[in-house]
C-alpha atoms as a PDB file:
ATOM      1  CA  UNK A   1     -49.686  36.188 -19.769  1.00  0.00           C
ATOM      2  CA  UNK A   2     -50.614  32.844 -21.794  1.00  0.00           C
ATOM      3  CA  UNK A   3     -53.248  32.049 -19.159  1.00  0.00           C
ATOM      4  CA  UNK A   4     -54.762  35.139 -19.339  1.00  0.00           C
ATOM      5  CA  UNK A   5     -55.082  35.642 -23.200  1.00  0.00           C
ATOM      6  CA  UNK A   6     -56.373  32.098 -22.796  1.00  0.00           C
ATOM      7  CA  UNK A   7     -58.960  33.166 -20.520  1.00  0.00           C
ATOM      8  CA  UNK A   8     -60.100  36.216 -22.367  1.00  0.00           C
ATOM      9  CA  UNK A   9     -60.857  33.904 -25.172  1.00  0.00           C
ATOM     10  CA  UNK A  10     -63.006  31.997 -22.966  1.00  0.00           C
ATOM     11  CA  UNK A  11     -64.724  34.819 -21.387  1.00  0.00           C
ATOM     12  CA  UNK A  12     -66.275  35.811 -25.101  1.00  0.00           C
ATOM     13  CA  UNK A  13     -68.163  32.406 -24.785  1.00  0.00           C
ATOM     14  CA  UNK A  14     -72.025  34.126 -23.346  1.00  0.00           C
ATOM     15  CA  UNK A  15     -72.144  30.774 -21.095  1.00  0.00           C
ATOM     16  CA  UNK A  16     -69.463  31.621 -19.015  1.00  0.00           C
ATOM     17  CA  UNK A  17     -70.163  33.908 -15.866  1.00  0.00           C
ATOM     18  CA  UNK A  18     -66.449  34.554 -14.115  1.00  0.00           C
ATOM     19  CA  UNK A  19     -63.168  33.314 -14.193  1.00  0.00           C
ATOM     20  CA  UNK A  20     -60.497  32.515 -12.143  1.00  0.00           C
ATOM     21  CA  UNK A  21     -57.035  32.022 -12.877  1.00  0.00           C
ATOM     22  CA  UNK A  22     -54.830  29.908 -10.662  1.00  0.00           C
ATOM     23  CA  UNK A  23     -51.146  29.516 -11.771  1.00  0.00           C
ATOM     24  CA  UNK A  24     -49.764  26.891  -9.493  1.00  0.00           C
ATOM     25  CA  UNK A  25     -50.575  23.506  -8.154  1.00  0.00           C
ATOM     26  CA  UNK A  26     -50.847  24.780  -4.417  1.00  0.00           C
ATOM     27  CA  UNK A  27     -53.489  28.006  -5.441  1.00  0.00           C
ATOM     28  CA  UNK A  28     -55.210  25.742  -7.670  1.00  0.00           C
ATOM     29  CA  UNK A  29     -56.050  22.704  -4.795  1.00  0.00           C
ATOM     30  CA  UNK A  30     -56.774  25.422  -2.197  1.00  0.00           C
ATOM     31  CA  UNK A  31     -59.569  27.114  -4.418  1.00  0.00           C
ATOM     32  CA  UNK A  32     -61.285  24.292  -5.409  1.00  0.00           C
ATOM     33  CA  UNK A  33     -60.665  22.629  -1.855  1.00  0.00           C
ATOM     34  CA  UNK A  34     -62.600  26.152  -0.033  1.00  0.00           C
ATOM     35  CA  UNK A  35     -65.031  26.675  -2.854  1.00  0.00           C
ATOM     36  CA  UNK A  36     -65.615  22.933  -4.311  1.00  0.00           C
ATOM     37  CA  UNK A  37     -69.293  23.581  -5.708  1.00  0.00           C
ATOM     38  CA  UNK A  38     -68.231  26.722  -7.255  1.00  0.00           C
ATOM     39  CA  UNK A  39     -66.653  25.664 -10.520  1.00  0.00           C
ATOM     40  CA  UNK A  40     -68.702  24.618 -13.533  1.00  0.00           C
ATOM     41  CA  UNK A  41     -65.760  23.727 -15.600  1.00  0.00           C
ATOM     42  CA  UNK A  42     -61.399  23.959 -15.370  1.00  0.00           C
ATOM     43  CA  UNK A  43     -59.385  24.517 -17.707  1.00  0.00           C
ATOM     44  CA  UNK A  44     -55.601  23.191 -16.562  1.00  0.00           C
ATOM     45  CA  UNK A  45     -52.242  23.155 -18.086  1.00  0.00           C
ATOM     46  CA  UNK A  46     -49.900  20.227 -16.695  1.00  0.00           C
ATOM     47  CA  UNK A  47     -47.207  22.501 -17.065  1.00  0.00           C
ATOM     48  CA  UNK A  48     -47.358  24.792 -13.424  1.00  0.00           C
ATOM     49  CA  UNK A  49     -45.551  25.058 -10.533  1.00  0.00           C
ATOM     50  CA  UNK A  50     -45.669  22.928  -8.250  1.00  0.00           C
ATOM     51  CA  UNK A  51     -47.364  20.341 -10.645  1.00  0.00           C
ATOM     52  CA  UNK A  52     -45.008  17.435 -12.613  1.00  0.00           C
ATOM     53  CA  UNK A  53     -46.592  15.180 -14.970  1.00  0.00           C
ATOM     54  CA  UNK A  54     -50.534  13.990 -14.582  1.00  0.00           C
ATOM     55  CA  UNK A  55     -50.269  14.719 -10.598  1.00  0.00           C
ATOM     56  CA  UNK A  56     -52.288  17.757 -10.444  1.00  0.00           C
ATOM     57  CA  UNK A  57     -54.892  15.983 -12.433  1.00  0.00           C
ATOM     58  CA  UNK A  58     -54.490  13.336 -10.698  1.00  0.00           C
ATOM     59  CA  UNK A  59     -55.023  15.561  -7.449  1.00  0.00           C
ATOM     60  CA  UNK A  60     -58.023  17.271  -9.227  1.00  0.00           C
ATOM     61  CA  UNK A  61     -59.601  13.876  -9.647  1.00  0.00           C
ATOM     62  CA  UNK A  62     -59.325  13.124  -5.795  1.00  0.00           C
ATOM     63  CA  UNK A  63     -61.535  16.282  -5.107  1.00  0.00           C
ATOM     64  CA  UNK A  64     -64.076  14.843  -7.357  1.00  0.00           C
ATOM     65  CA  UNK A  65     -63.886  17.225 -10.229  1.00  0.00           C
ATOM     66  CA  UNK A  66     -62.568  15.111 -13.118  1.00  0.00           C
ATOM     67  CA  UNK A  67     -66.383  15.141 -15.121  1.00  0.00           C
ATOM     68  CA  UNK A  68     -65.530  18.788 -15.441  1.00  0.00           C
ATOM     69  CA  UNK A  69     -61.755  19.489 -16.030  1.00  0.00           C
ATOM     70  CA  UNK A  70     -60.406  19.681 -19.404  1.00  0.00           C
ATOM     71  CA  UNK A  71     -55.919  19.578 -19.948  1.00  0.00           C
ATOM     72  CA  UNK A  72     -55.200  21.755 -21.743  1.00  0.00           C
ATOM     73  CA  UNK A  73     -51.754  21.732 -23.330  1.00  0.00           C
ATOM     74  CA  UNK A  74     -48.969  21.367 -25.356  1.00  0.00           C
ATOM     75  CA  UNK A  75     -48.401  17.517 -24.466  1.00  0.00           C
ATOM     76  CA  UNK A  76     -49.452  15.410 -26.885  1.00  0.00           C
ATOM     77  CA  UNK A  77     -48.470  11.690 -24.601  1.00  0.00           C
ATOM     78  CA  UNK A  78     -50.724   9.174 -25.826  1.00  0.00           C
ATOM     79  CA  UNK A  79     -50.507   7.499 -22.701  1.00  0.00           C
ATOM     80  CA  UNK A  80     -51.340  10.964 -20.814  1.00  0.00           C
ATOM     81  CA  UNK A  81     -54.330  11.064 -23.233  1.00  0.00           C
ATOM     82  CA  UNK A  82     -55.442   7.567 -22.630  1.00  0.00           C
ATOM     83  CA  UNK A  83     -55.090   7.970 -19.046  1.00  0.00           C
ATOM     84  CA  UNK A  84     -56.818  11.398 -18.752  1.00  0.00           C
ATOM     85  CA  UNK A  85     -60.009   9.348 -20.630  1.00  0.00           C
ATOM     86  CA  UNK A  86     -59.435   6.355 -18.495  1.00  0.00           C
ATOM     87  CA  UNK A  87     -59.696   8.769 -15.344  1.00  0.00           C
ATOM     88  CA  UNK A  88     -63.507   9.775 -16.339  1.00  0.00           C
ATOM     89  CA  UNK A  89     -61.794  13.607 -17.386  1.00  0.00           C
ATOM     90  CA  UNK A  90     -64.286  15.535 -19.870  1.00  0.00           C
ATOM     91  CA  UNK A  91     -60.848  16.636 -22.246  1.00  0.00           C
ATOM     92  CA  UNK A  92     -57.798  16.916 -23.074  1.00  0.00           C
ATOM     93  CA  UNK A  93     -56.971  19.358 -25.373  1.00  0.00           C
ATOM     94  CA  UNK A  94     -53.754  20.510 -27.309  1.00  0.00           C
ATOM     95  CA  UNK A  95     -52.506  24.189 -28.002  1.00  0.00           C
ATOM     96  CA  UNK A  96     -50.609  23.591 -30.855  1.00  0.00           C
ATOM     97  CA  UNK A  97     -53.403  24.589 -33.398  1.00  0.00           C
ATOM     98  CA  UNK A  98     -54.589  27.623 -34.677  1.00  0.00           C
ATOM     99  CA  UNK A  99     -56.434  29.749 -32.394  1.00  0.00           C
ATOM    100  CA  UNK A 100     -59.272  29.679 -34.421  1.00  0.00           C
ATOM    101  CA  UNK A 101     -59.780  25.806 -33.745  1.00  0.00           C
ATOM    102  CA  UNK A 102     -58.588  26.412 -30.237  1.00  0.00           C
ATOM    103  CA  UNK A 103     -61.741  28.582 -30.012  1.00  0.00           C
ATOM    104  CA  UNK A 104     -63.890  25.946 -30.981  1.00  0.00           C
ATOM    105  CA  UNK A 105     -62.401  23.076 -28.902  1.00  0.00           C
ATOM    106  CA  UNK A 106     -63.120  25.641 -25.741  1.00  0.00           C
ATOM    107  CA  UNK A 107     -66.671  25.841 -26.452  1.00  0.00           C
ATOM    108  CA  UNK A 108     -67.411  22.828 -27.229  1.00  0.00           C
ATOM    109  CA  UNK A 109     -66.164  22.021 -23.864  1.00  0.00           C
ATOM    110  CA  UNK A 110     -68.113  25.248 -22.279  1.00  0.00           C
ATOM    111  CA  UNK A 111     -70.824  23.212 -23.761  1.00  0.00           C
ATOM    112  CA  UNK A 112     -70.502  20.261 -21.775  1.00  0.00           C
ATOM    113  CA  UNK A 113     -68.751  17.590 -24.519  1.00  0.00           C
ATOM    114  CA  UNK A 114     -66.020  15.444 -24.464  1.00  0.00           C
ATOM    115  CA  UNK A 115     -63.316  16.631 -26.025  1.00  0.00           C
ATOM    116  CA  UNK A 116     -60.226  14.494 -26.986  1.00  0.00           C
ATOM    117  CA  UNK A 117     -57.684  14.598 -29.789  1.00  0.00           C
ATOM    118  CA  UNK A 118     -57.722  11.947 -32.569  1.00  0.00           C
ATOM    119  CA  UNK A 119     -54.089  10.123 -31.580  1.00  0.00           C
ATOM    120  CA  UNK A 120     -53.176   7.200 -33.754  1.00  0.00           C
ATOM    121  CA  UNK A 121     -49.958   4.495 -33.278  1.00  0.00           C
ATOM    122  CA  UNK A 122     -47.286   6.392 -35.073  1.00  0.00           C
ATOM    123  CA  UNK A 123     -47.775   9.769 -33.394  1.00  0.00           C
ATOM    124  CA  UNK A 124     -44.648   9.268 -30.798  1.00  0.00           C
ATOM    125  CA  UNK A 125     -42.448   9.008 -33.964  1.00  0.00           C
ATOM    126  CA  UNK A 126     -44.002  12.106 -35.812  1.00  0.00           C
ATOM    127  CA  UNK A 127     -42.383  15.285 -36.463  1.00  0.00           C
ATOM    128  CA  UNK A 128     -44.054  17.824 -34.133  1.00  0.00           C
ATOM    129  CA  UNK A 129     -47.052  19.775 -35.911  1.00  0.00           C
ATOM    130  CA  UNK A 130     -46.315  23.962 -35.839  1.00  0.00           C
ATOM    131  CA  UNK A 131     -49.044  25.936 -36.987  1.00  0.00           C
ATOM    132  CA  UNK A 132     -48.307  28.892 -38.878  1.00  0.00           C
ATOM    133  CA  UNK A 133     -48.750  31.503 -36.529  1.00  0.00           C
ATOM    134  CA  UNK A 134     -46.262  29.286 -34.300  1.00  0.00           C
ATOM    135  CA  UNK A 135     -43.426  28.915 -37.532  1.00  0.00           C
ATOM    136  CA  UNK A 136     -43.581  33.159 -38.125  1.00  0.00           C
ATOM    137  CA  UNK A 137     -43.364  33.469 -33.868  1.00  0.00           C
ATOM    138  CA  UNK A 138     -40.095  31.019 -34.087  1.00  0.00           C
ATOM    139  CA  UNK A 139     -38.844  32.526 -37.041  1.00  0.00           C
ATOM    140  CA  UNK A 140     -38.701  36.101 -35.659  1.00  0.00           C
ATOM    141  CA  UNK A 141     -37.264  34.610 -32.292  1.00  0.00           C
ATOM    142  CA  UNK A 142     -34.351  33.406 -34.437  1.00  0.00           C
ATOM    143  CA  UNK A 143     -33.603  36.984 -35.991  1.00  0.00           C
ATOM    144  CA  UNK A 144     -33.617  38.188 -32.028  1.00  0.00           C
ATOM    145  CA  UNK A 145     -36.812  39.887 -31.942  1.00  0.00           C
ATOM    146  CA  UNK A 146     -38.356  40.360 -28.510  1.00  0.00           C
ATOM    147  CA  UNK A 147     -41.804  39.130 -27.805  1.00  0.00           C
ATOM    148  CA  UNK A 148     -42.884  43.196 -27.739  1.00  0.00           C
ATOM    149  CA  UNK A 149     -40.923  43.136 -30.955  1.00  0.00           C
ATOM    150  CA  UNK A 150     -43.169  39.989 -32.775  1.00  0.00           C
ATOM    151  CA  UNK A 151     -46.350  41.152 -31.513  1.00  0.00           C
ATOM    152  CA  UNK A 152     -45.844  44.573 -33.262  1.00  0.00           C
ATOM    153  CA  UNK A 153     -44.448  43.286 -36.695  1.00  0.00           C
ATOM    154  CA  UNK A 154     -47.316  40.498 -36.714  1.00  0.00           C
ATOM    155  CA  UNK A 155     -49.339  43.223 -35.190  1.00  0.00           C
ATOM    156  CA  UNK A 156     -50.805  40.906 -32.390  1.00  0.00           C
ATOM    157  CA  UNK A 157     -51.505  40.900 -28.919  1.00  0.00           C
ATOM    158  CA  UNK A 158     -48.047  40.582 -26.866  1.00  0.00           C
ATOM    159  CA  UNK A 159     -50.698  37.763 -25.141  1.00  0.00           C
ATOM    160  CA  UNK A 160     -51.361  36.077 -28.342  1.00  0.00           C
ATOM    161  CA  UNK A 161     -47.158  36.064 -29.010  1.00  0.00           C
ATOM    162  CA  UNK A 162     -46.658  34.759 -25.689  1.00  0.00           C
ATOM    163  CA  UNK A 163     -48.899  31.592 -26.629  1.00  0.00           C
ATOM    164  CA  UNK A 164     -48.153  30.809 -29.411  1.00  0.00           C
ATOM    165  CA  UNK A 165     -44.268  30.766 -28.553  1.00  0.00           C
ATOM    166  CA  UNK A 166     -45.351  28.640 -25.279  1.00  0.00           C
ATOM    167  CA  UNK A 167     -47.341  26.316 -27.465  1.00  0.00           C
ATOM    168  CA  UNK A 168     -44.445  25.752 -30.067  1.00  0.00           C
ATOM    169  CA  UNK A 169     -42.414  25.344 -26.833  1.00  0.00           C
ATOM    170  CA  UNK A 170     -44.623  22.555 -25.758  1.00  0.00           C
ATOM    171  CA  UNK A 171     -45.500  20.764 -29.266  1.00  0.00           C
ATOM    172  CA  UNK A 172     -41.135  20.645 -29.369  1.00  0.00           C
ATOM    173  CA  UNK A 173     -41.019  19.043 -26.150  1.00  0.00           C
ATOM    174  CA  UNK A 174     -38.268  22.101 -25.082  1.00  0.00           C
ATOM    175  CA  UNK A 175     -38.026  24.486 -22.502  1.00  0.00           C
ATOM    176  CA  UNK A 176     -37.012  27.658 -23.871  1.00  0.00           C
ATOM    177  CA  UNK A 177     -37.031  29.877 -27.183  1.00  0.00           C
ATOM    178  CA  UNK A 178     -33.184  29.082 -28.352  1.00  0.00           C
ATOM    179  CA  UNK A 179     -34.061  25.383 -27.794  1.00  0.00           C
ATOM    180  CA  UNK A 180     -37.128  25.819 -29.473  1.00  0.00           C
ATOM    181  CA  UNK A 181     -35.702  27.615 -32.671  1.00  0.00           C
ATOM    182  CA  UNK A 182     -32.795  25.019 -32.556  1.00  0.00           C
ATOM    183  CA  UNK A 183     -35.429  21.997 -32.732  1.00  0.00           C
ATOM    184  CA  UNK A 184     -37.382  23.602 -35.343  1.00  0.00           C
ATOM    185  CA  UNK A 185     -34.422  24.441 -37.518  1.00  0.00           C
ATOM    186  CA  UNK A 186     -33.492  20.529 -36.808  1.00  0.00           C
ATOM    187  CA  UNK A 187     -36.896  19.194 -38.099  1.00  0.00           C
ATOM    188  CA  UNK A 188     -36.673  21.827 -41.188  1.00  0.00           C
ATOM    189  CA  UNK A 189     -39.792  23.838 -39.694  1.00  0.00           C
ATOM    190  CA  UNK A 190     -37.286  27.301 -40.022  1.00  0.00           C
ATOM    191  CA  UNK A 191     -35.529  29.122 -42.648  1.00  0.00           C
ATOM    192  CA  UNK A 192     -31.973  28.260 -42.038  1.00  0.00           C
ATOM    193  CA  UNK A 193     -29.479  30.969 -42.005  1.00  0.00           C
ATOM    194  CA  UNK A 194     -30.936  33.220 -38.614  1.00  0.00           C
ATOM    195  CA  UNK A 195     -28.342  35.624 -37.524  1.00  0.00           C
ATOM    196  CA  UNK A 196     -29.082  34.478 -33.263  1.00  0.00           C
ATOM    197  CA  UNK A 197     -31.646  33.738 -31.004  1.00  0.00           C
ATOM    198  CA  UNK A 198     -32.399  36.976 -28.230  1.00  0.00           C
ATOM    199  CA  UNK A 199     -33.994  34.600 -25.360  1.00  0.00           C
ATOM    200  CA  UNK A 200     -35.753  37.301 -23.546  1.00  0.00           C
ATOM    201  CA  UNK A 201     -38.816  37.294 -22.789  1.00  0.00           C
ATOM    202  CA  UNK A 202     -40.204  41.401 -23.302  1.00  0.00           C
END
């Protein structure tokens, strides 16, 4: 559901003609390996099945299509950054910021630029960034709303919820929603005092 919210946000860009969305390693290699003049521009997450670490880049790279794949995700490695760049890649891009500049970052990129975070020394000591949208997504998740539940009270898209839990997830460096609430009440990005954490996902 992330990746296809994602990709209706690209799809309002007038440059792009079709999309396709590939949600592991193995689909994503056999497109581009039967089709390789096909795709303008890809958009990948290093977080799929089948995929660990920069391999599927790396894999990506091998068929020739680095110039025109942008990461995008919640990793924020400066040596995955600095290797991506090293690699000839045209971006690597992080969720964790408000859709808004998310929307930007894609087109730039749907315009052909480079597109690469700002990372300086000190950011594998920082406490991870949430955006606001990300803090109220956690927050609920504590009180044991469901996703269905969040996207109603914040009156989103269940889509949009999805991301911008999956994001938090990410920018955290966890791998679920009680882990996530648990890090972000660590770091003081919650309101202490949540009755539970309901770790489904509807």
């Amino acid at each position: 559901m992330v990746s296809e919210a994602t990709a209706d946000k690209i799809a309002r860009n007038p440059l792009v003609a079709e999309i396709q969305v590939c949600n592991s390693a193995e689909k994503t290699l056999a497109v581009l390996r039967d089709e390789p003049d096909r795709w303008d521009l890809i958009f990948l997450d290093l977080d799929v099945p089948g995929a660990v670490g920069l391999s599927l880049a790396m894999e990506i790279k091998n068929l020739g299509k680095a110039s025109v794949t942008c990461i995008l995700t919640g990793n924020p490695c400066a040596d995955y950054i600095a290797q991506i760049a090293a690699a000839g890649f045209q971006g690597y891009m992080l969720k964790a910021m408000e859709i808004s500049e998310l929307e930007k970052e894609l087109n730039r990129a749907i315009a052909g630029k480079k597109v690469f975070p700002t990372v300086g020394k000190s950011n594998t000591t920082e406490t991870p960034r949430l955006t606001g949208r990300q803090r109220e997504c956690l927050q609920l998740v504590s009180e044991e709303k469901s996703n269905g539940e969040i996207a109603r009270i914040l009156s989103m898209h269940l889509g949009t919820v999805n991301y911008h839990i999956d994001s938090a997830m990410d920018a955290l460096g966890v791998g679920s929603r009680a882990h996530a609430v648990s890090a972000a009440l660590h770091l003081g990005l919650l309101a202490a005092g949540s009755p539970g954490v309901n770790d489904g996902k509807n």
